[in-house]
PDB file of N, CA and C in Angstrom:
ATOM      1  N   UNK A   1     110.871  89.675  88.802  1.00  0.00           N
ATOM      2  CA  UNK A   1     109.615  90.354  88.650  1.00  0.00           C
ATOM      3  C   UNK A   1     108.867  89.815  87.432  1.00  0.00           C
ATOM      4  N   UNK A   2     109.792  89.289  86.381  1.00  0.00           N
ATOM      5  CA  UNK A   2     109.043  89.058  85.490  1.00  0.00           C
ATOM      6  C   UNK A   2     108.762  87.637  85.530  1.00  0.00           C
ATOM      7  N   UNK A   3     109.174  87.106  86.164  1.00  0.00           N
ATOM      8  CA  UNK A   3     108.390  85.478  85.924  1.00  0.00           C
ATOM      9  C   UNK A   3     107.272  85.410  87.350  1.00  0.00           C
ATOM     10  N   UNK A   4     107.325  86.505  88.399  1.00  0.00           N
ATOM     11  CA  UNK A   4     106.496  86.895  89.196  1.00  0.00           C
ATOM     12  C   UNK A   4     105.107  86.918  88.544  1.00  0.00           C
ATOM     13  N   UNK A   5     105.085  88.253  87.559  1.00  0.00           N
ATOM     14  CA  UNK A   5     104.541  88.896  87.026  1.00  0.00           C
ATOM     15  C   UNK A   5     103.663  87.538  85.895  1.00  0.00           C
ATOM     16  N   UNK A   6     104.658  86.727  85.283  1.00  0.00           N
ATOM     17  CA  UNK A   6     104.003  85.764  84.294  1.00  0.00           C
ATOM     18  C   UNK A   6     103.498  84.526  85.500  1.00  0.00           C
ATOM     19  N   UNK A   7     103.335  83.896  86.385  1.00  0.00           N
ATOM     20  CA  UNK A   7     102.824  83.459  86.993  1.00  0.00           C
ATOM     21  C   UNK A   7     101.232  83.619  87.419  1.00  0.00           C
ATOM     22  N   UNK A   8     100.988  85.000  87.360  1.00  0.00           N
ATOM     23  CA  UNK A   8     100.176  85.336  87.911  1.00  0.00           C
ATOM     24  C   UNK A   8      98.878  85.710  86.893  1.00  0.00           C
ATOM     25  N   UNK A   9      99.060  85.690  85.497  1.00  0.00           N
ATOM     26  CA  UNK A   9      98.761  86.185  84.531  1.00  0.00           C
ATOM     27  C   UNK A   9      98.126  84.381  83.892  1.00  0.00           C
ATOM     28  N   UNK A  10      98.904  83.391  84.650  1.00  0.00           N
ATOM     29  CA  UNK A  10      98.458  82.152  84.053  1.00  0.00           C
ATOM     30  C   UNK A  10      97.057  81.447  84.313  1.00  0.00           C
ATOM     31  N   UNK A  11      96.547  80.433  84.043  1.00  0.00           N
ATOM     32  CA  UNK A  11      94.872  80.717  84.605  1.00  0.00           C
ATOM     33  C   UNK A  11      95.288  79.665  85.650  1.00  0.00           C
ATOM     34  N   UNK A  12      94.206  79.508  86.991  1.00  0.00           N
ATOM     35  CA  UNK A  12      94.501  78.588  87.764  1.00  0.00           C
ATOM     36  C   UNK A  12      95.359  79.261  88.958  1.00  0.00           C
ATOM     37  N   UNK A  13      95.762  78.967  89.673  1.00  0.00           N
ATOM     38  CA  UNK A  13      96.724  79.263  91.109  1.00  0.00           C
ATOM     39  C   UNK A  13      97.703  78.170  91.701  1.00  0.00           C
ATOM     40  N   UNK A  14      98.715  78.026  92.292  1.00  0.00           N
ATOM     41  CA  UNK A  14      99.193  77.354  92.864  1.00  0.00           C
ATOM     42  C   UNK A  14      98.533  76.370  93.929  1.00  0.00           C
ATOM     43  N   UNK A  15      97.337  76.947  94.973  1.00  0.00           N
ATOM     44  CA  UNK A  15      96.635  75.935  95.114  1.00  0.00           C
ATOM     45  C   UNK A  15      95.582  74.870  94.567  1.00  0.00           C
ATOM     46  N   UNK A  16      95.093  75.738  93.223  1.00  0.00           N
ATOM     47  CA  UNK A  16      94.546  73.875  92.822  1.00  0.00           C
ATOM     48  C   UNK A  16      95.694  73.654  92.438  1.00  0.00           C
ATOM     49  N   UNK A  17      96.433  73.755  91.514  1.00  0.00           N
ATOM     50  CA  UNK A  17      97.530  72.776  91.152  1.00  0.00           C
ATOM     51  C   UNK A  17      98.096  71.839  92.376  1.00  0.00           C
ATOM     52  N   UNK A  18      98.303  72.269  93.645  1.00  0.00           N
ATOM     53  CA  UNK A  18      98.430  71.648  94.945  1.00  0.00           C
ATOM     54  C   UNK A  18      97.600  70.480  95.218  1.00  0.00           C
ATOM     55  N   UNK A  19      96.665  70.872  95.346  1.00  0.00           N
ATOM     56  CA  UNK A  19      95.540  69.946  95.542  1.00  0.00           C
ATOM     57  C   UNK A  19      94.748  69.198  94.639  1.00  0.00           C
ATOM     58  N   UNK A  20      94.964  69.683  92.796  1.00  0.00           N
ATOM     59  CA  UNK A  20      94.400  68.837  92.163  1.00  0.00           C
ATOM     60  C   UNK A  20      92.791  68.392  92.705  1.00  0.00           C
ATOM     61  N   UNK A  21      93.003  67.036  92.254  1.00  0.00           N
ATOM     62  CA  UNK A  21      91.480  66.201  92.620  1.00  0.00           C
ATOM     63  C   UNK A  21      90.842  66.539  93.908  1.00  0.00           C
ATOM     64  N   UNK A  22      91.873  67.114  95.336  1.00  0.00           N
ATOM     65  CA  UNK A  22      90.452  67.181  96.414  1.00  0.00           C
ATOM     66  C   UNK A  22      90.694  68.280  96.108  1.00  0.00           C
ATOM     67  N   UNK A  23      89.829  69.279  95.265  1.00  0.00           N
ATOM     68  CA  UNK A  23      90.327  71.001  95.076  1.00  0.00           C
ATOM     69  C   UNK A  23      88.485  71.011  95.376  1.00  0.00           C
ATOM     70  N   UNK A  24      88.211  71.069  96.741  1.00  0.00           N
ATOM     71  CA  UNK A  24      86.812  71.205  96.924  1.00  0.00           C
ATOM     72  C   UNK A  24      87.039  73.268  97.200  1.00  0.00           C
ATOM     73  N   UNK A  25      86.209  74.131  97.432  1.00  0.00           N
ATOM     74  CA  UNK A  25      86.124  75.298  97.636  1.00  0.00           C
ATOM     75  C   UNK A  25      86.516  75.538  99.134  1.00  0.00           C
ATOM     76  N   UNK A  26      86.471  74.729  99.626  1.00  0.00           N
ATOM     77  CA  UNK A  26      86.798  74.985 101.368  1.00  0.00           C
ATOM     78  C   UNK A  26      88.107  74.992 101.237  1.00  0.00           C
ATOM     79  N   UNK A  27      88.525  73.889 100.912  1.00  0.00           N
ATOM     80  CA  UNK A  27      89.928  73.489 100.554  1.00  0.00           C
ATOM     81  C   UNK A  27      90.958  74.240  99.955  1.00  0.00           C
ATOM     82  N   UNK A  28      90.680  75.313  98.956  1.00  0.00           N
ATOM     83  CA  UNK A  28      90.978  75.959  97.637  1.00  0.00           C
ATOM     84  C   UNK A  28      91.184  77.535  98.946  1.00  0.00           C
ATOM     85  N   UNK A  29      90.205  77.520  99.868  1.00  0.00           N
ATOM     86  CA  UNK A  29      90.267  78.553 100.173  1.00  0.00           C
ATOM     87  C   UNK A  29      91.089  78.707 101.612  1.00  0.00           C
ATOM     88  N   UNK A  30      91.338  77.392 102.317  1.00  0.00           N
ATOM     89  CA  UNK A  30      92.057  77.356 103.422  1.00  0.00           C
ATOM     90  C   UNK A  30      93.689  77.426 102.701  1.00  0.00           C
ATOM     91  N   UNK A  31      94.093  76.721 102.057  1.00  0.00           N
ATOM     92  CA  UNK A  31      95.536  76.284 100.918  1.00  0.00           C
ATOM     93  C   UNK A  31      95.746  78.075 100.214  1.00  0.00           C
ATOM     94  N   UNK A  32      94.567  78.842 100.192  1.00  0.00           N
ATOM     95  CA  UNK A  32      95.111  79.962  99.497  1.00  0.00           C
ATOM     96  C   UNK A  32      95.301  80.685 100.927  1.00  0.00           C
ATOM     97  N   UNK A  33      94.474  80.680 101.948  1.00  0.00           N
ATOM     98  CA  UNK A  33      95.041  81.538 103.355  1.00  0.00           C
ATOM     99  C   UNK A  33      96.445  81.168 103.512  1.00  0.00           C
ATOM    100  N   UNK A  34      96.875  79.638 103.562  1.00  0.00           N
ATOM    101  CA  UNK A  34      98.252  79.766 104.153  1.00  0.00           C
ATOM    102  C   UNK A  34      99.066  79.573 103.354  1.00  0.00           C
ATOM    103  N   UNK A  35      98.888  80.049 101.903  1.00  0.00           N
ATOM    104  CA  UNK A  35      99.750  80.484 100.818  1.00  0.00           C
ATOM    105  C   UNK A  35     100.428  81.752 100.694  1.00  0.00           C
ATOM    106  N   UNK A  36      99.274  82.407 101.725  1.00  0.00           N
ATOM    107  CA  UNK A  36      99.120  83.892 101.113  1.00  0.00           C
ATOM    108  C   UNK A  36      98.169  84.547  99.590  1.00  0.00           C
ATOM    109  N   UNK A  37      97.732  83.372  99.347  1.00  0.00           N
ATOM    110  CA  UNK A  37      97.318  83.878  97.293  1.00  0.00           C
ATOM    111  C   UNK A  37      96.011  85.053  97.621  1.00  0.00           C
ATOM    112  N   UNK A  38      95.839  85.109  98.680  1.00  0.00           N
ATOM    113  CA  UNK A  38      94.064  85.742  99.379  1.00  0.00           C
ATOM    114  C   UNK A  38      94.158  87.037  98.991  1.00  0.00           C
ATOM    115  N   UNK A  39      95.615  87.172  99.176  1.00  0.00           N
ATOM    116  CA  UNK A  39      95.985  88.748  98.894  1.00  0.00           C
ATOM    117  C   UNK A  39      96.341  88.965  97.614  1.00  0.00           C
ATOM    118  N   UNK A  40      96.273  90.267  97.410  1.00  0.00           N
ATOM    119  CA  UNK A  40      96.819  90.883  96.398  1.00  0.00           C
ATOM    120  C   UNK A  40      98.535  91.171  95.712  1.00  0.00           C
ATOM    121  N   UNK A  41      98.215  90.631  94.533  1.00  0.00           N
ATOM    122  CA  UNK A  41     100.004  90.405  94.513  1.00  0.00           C
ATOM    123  C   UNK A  41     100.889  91.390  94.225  1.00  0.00           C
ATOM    124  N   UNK A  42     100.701  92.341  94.362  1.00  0.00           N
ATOM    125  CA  UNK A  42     101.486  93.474  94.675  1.00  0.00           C
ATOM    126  C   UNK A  42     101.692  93.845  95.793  1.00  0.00           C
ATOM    127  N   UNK A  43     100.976  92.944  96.979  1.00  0.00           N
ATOM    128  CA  UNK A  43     101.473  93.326  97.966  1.00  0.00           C
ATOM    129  C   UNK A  43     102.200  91.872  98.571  1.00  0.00           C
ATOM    130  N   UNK A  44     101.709  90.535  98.182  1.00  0.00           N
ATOM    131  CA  UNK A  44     102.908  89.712  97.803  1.00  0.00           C
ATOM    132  C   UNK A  44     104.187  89.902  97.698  1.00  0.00           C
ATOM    133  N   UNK A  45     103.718  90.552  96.410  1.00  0.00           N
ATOM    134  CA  UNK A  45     105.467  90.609  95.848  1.00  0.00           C
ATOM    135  C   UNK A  45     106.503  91.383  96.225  1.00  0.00           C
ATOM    136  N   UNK A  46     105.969  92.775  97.144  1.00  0.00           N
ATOM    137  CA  UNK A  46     106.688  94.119  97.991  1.00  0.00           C
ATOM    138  C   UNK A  46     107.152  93.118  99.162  1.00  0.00           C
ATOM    139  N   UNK A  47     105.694  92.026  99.836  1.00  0.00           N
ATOM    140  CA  UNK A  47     106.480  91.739 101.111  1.00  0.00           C
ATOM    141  C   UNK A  47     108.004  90.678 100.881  1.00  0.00           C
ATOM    142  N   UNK A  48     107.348  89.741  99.580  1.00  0.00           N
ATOM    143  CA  UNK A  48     108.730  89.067  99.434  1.00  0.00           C
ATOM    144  C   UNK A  48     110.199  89.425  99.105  1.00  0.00           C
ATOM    145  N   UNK A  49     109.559  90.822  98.344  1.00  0.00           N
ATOM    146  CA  UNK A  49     110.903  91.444  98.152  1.00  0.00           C
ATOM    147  C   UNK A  49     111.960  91.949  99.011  1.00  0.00           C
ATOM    148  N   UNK A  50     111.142  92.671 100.452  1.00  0.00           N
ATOM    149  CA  UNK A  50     111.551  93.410 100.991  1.00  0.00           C
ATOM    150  C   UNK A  50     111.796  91.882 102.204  1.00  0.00           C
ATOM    151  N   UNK A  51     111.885  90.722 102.372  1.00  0.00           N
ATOM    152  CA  UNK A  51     112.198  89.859 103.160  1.00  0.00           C
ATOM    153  C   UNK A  51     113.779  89.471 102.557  1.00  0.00           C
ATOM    154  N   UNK A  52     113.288  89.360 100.975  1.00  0.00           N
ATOM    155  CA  UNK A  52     114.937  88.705  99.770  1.00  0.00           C
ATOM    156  C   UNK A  52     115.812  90.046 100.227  1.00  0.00           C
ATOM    157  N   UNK A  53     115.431  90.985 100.479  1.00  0.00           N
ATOM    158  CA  UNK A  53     116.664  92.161 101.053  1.00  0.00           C
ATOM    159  C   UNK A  53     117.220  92.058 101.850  1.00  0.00           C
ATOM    160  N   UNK A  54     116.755  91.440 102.873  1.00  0.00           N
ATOM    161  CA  UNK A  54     117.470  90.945 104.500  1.00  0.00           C
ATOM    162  C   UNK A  54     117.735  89.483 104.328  1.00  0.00           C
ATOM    163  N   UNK A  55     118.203  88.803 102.950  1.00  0.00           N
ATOM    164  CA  UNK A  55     118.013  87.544 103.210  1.00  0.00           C
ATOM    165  C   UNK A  55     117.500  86.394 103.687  1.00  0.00           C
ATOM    166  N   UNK A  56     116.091  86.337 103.370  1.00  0.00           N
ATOM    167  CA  UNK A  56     114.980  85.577 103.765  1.00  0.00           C
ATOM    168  C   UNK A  56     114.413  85.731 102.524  1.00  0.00           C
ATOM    169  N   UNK A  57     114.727  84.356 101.610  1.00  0.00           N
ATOM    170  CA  UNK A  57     113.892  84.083 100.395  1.00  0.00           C
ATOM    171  C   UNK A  57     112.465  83.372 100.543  1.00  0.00           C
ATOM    172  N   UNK A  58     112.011  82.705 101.671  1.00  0.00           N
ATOM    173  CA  UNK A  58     110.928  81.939 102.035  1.00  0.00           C
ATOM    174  C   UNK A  58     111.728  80.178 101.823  1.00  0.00           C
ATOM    175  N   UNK A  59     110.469  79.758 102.206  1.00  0.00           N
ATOM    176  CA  UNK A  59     110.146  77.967 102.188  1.00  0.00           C
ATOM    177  C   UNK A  59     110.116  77.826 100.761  1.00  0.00           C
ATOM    178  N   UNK A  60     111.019  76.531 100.769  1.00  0.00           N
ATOM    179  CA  UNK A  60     110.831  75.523  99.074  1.00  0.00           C
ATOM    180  C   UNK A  60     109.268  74.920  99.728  1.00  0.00           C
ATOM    181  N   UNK A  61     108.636  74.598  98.565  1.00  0.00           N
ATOM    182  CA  UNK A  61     107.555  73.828  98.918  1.00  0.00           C
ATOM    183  C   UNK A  61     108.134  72.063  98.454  1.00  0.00           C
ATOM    184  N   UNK A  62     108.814  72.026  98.044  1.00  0.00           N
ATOM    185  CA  UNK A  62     109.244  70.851  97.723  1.00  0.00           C
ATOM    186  C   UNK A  62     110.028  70.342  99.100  1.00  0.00           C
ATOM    187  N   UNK A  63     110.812  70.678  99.892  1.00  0.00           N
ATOM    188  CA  UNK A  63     111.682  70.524 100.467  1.00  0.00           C
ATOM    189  C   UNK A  63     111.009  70.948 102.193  1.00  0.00           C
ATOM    190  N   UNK A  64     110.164  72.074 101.881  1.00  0.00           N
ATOM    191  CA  UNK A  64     109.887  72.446 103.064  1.00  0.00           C
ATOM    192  C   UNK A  64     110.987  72.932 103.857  1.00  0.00           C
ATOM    193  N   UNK A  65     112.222  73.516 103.409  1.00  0.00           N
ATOM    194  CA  UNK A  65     113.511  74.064 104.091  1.00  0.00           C
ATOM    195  C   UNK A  65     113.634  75.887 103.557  1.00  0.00           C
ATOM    196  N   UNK A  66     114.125  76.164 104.113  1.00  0.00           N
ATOM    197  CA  UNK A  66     114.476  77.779 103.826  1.00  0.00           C
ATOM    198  C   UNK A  66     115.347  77.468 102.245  1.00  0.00           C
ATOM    199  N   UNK A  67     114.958  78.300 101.563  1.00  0.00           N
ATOM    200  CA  UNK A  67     115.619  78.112 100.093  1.00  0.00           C
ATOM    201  C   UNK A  67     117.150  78.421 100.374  1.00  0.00           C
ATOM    202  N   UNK A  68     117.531  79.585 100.728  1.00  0.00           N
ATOM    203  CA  UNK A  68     118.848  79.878 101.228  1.00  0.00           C
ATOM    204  C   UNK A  68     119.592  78.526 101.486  1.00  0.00           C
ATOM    205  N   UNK A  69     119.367  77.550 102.207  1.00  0.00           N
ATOM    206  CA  UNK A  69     119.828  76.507 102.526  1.00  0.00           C
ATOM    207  C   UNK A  69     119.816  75.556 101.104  1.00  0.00           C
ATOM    208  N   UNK A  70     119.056  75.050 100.284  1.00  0.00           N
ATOM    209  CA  UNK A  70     119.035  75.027  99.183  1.00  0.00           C
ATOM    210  C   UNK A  70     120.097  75.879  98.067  1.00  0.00           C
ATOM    211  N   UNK A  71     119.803  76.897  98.049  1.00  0.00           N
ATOM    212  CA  UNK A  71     121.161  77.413  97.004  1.00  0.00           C
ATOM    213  C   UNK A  71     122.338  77.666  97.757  1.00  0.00           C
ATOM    214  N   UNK A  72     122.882  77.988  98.944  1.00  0.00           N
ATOM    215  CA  UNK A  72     123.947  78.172  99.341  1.00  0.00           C
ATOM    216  C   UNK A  72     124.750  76.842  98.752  1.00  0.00           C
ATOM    217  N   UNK A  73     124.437  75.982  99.093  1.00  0.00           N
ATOM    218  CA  UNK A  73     125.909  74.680  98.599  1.00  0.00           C
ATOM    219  C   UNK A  73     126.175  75.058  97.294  1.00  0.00           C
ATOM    220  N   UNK A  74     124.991  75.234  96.606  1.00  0.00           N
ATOM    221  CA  UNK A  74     125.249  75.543  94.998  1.00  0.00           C
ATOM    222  C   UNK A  74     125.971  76.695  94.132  1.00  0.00           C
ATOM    223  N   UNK A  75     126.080  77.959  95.410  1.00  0.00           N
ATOM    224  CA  UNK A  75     126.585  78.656  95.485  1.00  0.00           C
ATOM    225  C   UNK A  75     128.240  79.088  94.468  1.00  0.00           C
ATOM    226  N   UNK A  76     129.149  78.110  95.475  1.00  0.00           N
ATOM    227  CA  UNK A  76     130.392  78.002  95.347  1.00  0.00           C
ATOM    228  C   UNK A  76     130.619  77.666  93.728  1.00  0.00           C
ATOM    229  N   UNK A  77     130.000  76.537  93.714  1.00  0.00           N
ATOM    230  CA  UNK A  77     130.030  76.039  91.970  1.00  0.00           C
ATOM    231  C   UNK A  77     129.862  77.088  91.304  1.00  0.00           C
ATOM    232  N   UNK A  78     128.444  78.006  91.381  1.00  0.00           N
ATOM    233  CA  UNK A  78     128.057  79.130  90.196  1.00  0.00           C
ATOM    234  C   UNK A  78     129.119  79.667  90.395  1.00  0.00           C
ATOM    235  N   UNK A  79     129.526  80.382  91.088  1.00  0.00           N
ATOM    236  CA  UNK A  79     130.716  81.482  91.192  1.00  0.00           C
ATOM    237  C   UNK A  79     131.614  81.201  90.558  1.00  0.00           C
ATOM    238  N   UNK A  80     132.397  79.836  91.065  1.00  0.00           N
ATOM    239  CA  UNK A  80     133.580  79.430  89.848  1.00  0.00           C
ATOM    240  C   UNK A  80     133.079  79.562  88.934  1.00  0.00           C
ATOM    241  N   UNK A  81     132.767  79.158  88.140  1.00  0.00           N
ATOM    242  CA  UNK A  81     132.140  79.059  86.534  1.00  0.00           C
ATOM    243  C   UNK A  81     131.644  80.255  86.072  1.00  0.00           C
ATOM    244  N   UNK A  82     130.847  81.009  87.152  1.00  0.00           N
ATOM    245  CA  UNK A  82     130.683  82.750  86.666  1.00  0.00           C
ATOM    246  C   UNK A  82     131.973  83.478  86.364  1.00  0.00           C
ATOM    247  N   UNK A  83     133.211  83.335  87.248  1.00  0.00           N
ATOM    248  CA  UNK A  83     134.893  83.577  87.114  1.00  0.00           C
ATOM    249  C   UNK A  83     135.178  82.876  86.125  1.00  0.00           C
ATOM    250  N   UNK A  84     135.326  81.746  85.989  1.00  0.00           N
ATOM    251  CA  UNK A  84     136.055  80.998  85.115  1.00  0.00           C
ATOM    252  C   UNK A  84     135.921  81.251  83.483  1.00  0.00           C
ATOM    253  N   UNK A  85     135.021  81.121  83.317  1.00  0.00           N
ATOM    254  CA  UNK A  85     134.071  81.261  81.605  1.00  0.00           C
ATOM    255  C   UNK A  85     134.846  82.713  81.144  1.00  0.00           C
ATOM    256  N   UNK A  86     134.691  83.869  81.915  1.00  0.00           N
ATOM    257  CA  UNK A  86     135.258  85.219  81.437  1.00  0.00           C
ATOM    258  C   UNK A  86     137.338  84.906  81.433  1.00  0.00           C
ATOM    259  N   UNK A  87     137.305  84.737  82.345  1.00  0.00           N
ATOM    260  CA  UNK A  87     138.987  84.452  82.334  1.00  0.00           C
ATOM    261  C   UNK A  87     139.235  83.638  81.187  1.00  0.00           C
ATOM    262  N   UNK A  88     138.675  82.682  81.556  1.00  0.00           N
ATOM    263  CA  UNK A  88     139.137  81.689  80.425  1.00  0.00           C
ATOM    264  C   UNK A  88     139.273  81.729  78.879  1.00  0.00           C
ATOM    265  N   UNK A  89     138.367  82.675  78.374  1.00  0.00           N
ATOM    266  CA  UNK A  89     137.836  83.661  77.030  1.00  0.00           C
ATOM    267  C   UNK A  89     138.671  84.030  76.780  1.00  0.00           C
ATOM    268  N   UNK A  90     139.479  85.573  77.965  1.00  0.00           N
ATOM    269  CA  UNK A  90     140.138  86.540  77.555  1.00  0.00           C
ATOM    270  C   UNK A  90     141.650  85.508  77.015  1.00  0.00           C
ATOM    271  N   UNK A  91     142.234  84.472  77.798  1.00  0.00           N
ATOM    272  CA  UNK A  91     143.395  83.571  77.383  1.00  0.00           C
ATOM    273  C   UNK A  91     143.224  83.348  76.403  1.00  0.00           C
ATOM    274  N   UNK A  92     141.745  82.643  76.034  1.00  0.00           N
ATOM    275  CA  UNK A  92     142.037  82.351  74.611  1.00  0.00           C
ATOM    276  C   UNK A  92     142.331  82.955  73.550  1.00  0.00           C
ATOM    277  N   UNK A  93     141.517  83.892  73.630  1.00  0.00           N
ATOM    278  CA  UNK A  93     141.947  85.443  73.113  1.00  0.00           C
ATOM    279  C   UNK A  93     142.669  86.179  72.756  1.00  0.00           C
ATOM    280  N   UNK A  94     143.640  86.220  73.787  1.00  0.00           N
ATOM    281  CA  UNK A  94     145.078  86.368  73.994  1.00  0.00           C
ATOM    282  C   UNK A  94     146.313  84.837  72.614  1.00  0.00           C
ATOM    283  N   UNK A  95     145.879  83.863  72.919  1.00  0.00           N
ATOM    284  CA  UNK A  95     146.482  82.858  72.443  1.00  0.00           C
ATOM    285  C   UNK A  95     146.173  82.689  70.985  1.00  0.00           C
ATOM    286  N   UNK A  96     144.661  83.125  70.507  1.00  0.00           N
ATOM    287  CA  UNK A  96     144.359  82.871  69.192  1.00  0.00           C
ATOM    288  C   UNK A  96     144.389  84.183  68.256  1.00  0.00           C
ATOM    289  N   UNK A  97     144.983  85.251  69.175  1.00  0.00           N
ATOM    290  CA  UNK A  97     145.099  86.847  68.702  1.00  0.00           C
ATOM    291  C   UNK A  97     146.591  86.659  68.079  1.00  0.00           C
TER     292      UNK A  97
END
């Protein structure tokens, strides 16, 4: 919510930054329809939320793939290392106590 929230607060939008140099007004305004930016971001941010609840994070724009597909491989790694780091502490802990 909060980097939601600071996004939106920044000057500019995701579509000029998209489009840069051809950022004509037609352009600015078709790129914000199929962004969604047309709307209001509180209601943005309810619909994305309530999609991330059923597991549907949306499209990478980089990748153009479901993000899910994107972090799942990466998944496995965080987890070990989210486990590991605490276990690994309390041993030492144990060893330097």
């Amino acid at each position: 919510m909060l980097i939601f929230g600071g996004t939106e607060i920044l000057p500019g939008d995701l579509a000029s930054a998209l489009l840069q140099n051809n950022a004509t007004e037609e352009n600015l305004a078709t790129m914000r329809a199929q962004l969604g930016l047309d709307r209001p971001a509180v209601v943005r941010y309810a619909e994305w939320f309530g999609h991330a609840l059923q597991g549907d994070l949306g499209s990478s724009l980089a990748t153009e793939r479901p993000v899910v597909d994107d972090i799942v491989p990466r998944l496995r790694n965080t987890l070990f290392l989210a486990s590991y780091a605490p276990s690994s502490r309390c041993r030492l802990s144990v060893v330097l106590a």
